[in-house]
Structure formats: structure tokens, C-alpha cells
PDB file of N, CA and C in Angstrom:
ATOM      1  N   UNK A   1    -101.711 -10.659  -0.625  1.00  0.00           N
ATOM      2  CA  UNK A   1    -102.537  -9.503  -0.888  1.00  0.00           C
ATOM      3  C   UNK A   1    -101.850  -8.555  -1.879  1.00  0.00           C
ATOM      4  N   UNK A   2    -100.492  -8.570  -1.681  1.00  0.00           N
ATOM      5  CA  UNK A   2     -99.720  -7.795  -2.870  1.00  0.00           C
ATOM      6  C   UNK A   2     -99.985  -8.063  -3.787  1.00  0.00           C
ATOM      7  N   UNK A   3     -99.836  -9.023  -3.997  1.00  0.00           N
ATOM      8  CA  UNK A   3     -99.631  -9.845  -5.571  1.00  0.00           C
ATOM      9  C   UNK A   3    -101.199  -9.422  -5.899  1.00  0.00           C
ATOM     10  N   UNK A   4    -102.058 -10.119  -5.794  1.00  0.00           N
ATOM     11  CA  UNK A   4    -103.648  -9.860  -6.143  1.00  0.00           C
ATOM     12  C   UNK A   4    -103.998  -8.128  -6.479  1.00  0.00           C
ATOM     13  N   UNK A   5    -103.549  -7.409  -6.008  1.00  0.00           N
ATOM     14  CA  UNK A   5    -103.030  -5.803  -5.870  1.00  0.00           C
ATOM     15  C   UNK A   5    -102.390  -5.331  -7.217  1.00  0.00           C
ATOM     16  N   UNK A   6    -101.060  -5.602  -7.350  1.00  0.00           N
ATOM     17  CA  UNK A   6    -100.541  -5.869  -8.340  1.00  0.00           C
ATOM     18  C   UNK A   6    -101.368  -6.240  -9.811  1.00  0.00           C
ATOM     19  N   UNK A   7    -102.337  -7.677  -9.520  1.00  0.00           N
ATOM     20  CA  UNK A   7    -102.546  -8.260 -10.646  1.00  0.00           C
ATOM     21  C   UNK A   7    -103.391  -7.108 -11.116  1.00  0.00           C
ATOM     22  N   UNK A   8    -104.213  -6.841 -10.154  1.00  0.00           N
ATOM     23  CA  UNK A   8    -105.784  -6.121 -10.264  1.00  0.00           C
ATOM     24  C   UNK A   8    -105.177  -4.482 -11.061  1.00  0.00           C
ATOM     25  N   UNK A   9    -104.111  -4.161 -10.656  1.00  0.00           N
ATOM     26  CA  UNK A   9    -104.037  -2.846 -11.155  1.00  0.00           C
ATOM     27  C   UNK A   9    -103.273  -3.192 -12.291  1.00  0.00           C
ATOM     28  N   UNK A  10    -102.652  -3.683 -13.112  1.00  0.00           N
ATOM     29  CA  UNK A  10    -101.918  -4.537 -13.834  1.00  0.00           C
ATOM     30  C   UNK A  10    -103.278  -4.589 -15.349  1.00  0.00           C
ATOM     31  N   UNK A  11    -104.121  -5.370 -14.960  1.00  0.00           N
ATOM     32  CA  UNK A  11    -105.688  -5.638 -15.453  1.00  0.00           C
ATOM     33  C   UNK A  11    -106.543  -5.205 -15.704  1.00  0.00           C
ATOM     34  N   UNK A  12    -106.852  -3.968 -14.789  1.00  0.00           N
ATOM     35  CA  UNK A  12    -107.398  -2.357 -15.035  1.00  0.00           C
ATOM     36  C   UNK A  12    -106.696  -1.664 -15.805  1.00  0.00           C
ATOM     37  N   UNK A  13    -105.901  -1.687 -15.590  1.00  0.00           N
ATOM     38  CA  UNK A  13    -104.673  -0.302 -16.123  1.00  0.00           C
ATOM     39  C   UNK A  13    -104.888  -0.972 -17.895  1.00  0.00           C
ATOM     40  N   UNK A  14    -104.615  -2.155 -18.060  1.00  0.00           N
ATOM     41  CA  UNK A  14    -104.774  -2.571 -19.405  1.00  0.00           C
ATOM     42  C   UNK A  14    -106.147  -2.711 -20.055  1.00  0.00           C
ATOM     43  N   UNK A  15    -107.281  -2.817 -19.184  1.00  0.00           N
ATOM     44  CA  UNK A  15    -108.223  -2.775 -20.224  1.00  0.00           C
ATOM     45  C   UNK A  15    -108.496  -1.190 -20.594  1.00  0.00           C
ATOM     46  N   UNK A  16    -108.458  -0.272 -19.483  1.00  0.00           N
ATOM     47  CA  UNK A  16    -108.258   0.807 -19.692  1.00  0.00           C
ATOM     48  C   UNK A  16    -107.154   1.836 -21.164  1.00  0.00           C
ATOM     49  N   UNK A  17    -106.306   1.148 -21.121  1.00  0.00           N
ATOM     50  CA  UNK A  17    -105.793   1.649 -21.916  1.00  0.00           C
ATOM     51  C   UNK A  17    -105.627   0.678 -23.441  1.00  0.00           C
ATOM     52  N   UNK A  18    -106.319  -0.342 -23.288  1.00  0.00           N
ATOM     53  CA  UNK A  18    -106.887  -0.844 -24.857  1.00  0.00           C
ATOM     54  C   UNK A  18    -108.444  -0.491 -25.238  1.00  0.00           C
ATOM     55  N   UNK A  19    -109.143  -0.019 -24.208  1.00  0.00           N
ATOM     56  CA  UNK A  19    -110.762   0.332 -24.656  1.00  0.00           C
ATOM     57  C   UNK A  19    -110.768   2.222 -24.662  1.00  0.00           C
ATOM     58  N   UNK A  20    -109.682   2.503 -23.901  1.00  0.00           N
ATOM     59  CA  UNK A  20    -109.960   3.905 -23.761  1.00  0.00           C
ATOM     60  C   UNK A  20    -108.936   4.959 -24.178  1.00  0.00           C
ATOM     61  N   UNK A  21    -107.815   4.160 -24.378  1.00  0.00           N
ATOM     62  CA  UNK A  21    -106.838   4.493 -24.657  1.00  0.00           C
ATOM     63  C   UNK A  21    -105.704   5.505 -23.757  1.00  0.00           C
ATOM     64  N   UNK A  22    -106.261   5.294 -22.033  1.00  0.00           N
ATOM     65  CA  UNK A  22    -105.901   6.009 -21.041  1.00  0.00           C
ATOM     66  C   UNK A  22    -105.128   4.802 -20.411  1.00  0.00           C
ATOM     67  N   UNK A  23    -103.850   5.509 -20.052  1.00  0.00           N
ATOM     68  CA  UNK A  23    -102.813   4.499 -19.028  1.00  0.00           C
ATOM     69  C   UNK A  23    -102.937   4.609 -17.562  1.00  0.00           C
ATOM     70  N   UNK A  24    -103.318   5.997 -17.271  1.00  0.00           N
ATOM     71  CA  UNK A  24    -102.838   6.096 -15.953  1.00  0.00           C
ATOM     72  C   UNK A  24    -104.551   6.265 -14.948  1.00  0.00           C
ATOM     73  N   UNK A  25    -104.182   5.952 -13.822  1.00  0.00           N
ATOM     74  CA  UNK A  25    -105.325   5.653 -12.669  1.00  0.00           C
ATOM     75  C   UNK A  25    -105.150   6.056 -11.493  1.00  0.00           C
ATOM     76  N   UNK A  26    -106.091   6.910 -10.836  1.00  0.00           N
ATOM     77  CA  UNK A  26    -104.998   7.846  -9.766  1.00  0.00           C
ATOM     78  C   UNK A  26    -105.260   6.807  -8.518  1.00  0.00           C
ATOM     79  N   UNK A  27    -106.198   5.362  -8.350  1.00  0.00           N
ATOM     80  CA  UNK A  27    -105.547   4.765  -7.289  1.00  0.00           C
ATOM     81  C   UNK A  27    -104.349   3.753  -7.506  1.00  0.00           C
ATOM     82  N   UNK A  28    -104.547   2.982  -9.289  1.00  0.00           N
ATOM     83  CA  UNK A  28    -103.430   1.754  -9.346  1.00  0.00           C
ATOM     84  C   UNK A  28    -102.136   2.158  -9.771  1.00  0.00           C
ATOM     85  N   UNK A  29    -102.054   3.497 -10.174  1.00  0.00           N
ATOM     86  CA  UNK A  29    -100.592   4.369 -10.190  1.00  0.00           C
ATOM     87  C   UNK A  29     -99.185   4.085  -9.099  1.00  0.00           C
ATOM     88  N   UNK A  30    -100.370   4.301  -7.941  1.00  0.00           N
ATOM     89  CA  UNK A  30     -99.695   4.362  -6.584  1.00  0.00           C
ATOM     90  C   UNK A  30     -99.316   2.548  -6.060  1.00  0.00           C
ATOM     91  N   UNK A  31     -99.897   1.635  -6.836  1.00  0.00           N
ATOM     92  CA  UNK A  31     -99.620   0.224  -6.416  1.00  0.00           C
ATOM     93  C   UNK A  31     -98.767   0.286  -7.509  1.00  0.00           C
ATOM     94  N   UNK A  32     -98.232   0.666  -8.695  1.00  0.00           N
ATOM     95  CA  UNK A  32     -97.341   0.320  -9.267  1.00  0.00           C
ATOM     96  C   UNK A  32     -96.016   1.267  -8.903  1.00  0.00           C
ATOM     97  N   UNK A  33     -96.129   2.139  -8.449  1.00  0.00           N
ATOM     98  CA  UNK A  33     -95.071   3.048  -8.314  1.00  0.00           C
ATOM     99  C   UNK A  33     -93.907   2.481  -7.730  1.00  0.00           C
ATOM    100  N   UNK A  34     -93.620   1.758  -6.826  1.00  0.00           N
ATOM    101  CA  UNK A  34     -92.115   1.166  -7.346  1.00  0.00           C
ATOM    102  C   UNK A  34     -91.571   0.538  -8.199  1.00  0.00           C
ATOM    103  N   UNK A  35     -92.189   0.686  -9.154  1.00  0.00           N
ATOM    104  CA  UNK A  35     -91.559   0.035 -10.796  1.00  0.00           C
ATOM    105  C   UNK A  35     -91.351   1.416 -11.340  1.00  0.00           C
ATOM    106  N   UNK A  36     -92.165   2.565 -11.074  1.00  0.00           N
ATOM    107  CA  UNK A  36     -91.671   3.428 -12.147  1.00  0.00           C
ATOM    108  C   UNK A  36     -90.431   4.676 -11.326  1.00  0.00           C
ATOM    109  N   UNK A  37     -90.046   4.164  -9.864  1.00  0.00           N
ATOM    110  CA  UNK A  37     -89.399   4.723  -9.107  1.00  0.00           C
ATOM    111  C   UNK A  37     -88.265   3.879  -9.140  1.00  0.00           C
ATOM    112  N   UNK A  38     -87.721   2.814  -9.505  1.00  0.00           N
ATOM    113  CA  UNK A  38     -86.920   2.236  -9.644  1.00  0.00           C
ATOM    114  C   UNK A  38     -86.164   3.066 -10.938  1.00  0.00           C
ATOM    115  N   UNK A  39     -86.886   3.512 -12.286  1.00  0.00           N
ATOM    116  CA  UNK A  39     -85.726   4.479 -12.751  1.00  0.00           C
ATOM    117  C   UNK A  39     -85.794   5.603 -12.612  1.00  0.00           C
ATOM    118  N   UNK A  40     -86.054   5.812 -11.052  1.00  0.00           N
ATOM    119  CA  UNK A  40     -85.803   7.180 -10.856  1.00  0.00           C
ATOM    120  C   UNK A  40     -86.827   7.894 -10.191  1.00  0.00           C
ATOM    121  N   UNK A  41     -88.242   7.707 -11.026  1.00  0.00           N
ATOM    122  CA  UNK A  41     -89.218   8.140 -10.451  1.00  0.00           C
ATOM    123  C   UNK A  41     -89.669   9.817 -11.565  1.00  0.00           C
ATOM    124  N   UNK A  42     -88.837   9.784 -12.271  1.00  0.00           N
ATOM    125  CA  UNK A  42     -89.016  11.467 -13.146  1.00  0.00           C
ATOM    126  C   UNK A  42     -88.896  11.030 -14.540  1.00  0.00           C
ATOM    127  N   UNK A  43     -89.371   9.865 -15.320  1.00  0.00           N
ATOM    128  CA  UNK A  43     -89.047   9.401 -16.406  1.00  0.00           C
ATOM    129  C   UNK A  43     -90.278  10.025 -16.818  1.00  0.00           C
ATOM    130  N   UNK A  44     -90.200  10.570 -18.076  1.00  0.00           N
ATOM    131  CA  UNK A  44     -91.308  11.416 -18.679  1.00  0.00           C
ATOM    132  C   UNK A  44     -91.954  10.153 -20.007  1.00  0.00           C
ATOM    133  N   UNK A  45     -90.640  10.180 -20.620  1.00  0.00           N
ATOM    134  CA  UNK A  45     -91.774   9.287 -21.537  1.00  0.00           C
ATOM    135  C   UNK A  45     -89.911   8.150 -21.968  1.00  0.00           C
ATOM    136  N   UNK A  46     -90.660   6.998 -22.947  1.00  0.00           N
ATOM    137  CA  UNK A  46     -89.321   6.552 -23.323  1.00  0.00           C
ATOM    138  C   UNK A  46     -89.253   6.405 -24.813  1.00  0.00           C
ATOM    139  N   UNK A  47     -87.769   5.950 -25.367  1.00  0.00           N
ATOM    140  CA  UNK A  47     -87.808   6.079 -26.445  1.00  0.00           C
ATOM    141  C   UNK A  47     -87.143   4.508 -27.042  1.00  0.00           C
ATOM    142  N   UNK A  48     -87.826   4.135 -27.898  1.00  0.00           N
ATOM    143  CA  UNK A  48     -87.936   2.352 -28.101  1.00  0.00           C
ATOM    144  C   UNK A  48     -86.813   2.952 -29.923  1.00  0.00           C
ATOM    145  N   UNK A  49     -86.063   2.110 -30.291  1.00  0.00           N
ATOM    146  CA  UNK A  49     -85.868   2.392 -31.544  1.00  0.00           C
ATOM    147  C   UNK A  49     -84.637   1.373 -32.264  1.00  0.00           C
ATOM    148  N   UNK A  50     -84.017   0.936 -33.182  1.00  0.00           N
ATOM    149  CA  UNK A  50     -83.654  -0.487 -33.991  1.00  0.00           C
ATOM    150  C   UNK A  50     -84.266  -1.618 -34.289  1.00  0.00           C
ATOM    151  N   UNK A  51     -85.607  -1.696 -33.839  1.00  0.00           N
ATOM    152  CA  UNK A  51     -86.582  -2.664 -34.348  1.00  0.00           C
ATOM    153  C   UNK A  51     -87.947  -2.653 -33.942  1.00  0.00           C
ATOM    154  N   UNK A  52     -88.943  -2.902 -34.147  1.00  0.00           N
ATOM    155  CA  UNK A  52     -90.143  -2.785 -33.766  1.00  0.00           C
ATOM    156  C   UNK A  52     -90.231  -3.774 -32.459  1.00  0.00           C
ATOM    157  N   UNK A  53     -91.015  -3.448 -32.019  1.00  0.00           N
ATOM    158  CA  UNK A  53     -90.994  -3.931 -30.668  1.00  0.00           C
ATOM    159  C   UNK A  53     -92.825  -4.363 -30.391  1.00  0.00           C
ATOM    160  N   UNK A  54     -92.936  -5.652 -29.657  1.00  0.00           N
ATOM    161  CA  UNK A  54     -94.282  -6.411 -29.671  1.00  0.00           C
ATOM    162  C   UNK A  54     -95.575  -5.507 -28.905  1.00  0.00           C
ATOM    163  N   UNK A  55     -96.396  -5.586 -29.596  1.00  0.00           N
ATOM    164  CA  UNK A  55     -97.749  -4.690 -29.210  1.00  0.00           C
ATOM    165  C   UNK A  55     -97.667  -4.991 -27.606  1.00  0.00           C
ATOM    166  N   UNK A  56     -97.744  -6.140 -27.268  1.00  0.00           N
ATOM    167  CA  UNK A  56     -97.838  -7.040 -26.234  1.00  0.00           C
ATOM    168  C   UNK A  56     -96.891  -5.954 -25.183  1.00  0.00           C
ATOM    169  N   UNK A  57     -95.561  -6.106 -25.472  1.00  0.00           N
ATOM    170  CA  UNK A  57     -94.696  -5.712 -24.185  1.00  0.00           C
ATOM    171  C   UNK A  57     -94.896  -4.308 -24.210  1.00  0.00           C
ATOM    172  N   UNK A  58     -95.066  -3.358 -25.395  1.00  0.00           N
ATOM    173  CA  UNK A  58     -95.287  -1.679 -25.394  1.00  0.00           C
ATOM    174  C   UNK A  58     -96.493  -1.516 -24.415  1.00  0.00           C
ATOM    175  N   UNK A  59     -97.703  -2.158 -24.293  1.00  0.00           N
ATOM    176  CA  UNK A  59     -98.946  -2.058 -23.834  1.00  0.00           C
ATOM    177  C   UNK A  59     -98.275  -2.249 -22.297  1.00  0.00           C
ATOM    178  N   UNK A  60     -97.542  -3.669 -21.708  1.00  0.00           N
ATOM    179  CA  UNK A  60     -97.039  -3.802 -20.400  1.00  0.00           C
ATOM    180  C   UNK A  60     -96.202  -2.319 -20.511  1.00  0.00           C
ATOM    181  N   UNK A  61     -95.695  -2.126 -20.839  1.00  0.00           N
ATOM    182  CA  UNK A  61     -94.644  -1.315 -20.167  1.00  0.00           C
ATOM    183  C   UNK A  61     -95.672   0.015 -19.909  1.00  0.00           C
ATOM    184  N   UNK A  62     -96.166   0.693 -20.840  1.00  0.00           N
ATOM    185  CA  UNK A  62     -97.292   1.756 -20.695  1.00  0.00           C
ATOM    186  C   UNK A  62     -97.659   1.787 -19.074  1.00  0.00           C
ATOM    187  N   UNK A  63     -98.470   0.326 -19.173  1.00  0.00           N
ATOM    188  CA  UNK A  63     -99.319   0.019 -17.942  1.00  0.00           C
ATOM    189  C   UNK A  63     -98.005   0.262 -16.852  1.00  0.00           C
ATOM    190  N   UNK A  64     -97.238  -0.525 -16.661  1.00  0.00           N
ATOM    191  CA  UNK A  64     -96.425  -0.547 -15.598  1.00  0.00           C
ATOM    192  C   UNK A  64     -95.503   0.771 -15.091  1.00  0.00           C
ATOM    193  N   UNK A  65     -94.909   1.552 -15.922  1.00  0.00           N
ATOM    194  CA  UNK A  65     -94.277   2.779 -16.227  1.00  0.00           C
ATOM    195  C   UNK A  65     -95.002   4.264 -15.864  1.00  0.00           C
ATOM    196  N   UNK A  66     -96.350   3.798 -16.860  1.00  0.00           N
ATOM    197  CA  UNK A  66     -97.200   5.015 -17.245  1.00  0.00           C
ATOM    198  C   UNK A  66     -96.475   6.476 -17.167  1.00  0.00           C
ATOM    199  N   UNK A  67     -95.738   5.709 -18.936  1.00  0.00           N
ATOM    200  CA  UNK A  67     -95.080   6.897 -19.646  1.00  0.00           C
ATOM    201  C   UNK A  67     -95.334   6.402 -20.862  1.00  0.00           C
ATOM    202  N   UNK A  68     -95.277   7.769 -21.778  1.00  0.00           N
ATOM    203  CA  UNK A  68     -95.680   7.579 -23.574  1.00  0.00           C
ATOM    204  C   UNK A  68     -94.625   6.883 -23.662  1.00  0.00           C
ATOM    205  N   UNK A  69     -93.957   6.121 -24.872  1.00  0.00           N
ATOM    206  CA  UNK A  69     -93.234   5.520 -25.520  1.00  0.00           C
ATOM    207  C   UNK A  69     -93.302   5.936 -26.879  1.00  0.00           C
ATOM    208  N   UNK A  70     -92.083   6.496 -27.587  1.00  0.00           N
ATOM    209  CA  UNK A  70     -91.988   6.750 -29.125  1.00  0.00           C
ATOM    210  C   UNK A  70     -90.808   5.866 -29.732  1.00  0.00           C
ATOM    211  N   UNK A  71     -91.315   5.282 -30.680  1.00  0.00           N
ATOM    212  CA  UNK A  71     -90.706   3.874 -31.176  1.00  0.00           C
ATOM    213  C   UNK A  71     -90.192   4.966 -32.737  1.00  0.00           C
ATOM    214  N   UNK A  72     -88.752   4.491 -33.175  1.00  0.00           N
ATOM    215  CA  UNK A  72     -88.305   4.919 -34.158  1.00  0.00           C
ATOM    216  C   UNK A  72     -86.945   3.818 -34.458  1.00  0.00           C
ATOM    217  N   UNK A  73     -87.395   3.349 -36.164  1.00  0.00           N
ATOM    218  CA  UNK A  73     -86.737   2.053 -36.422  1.00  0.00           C
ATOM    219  C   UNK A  73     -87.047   2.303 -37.821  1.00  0.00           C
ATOM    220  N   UNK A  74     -85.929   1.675 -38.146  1.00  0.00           N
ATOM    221  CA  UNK A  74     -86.348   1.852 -40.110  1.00  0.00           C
ATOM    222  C   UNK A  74     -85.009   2.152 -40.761  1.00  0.00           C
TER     223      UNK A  74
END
């Protein structure tokens, strides 16, 4: 039942934030929250930077985290 939990908010959280451009969900927040309590739980946003980094994993991490990310490389 976890896992299916997981997937489902995982799946929402991403179409959501490729059609709407919104990450966060005030019920699948709370099924991901030991991923974003593992660093800590007060991470505001993160900062990506020495190379560009794949649409693919920025979008997971968004979803999973649900914190901005500012990428600086060049």
C-alpha cells in the first residue's frame, strides 16, 4: 500500500507540475515527507551548479523535495 502511495503522489505531483507548473499538494506532500525530512526538514530551496543537470531528474527532485532549485553553470 506504501509503495502504490508513493507511486500515486510521485505521478500527481508530476503531472501537476509539468501542466501547471505547481509542485506542491497539501495531501501528497505529507506521503513524501520523509524524503524531504531526511535533509532536515527546513530546506528552502536548492542550488544545482558545474553543469547542467537533466530536465528529467530537476522535475524528480522538485516533486520529491518540493523545493525551487536554481541551477548556475557556465
Amino acid at each position: 500500500m506504501t509503495k502504490f502511495l508513493m507511486k500515486k503522489a510521485i505521478d500527481v505531483k508530476t503531472y501537476n507540475l509539468l501542466n501547471y507548473g505547481v509542485f506542491t499538494h497539501s495531501i501528497y506532500d505529507n506521503i513524501l515527507k520523509p524524503f524531504r525530512d531526511y535533509f532536515g526538514g527546513k530546506v528552502k530551496f536548492g542550488i544545482i551548479g558545474a553543469a547542467p543537470i537533466a530536465a528529467e531528474i530537476l522535475t524528480f527532485l522538485k516533486v520529491i523535495l518540493g523545493i525551487h532549485f536554481i541551477e548556475s553553470y557556465g
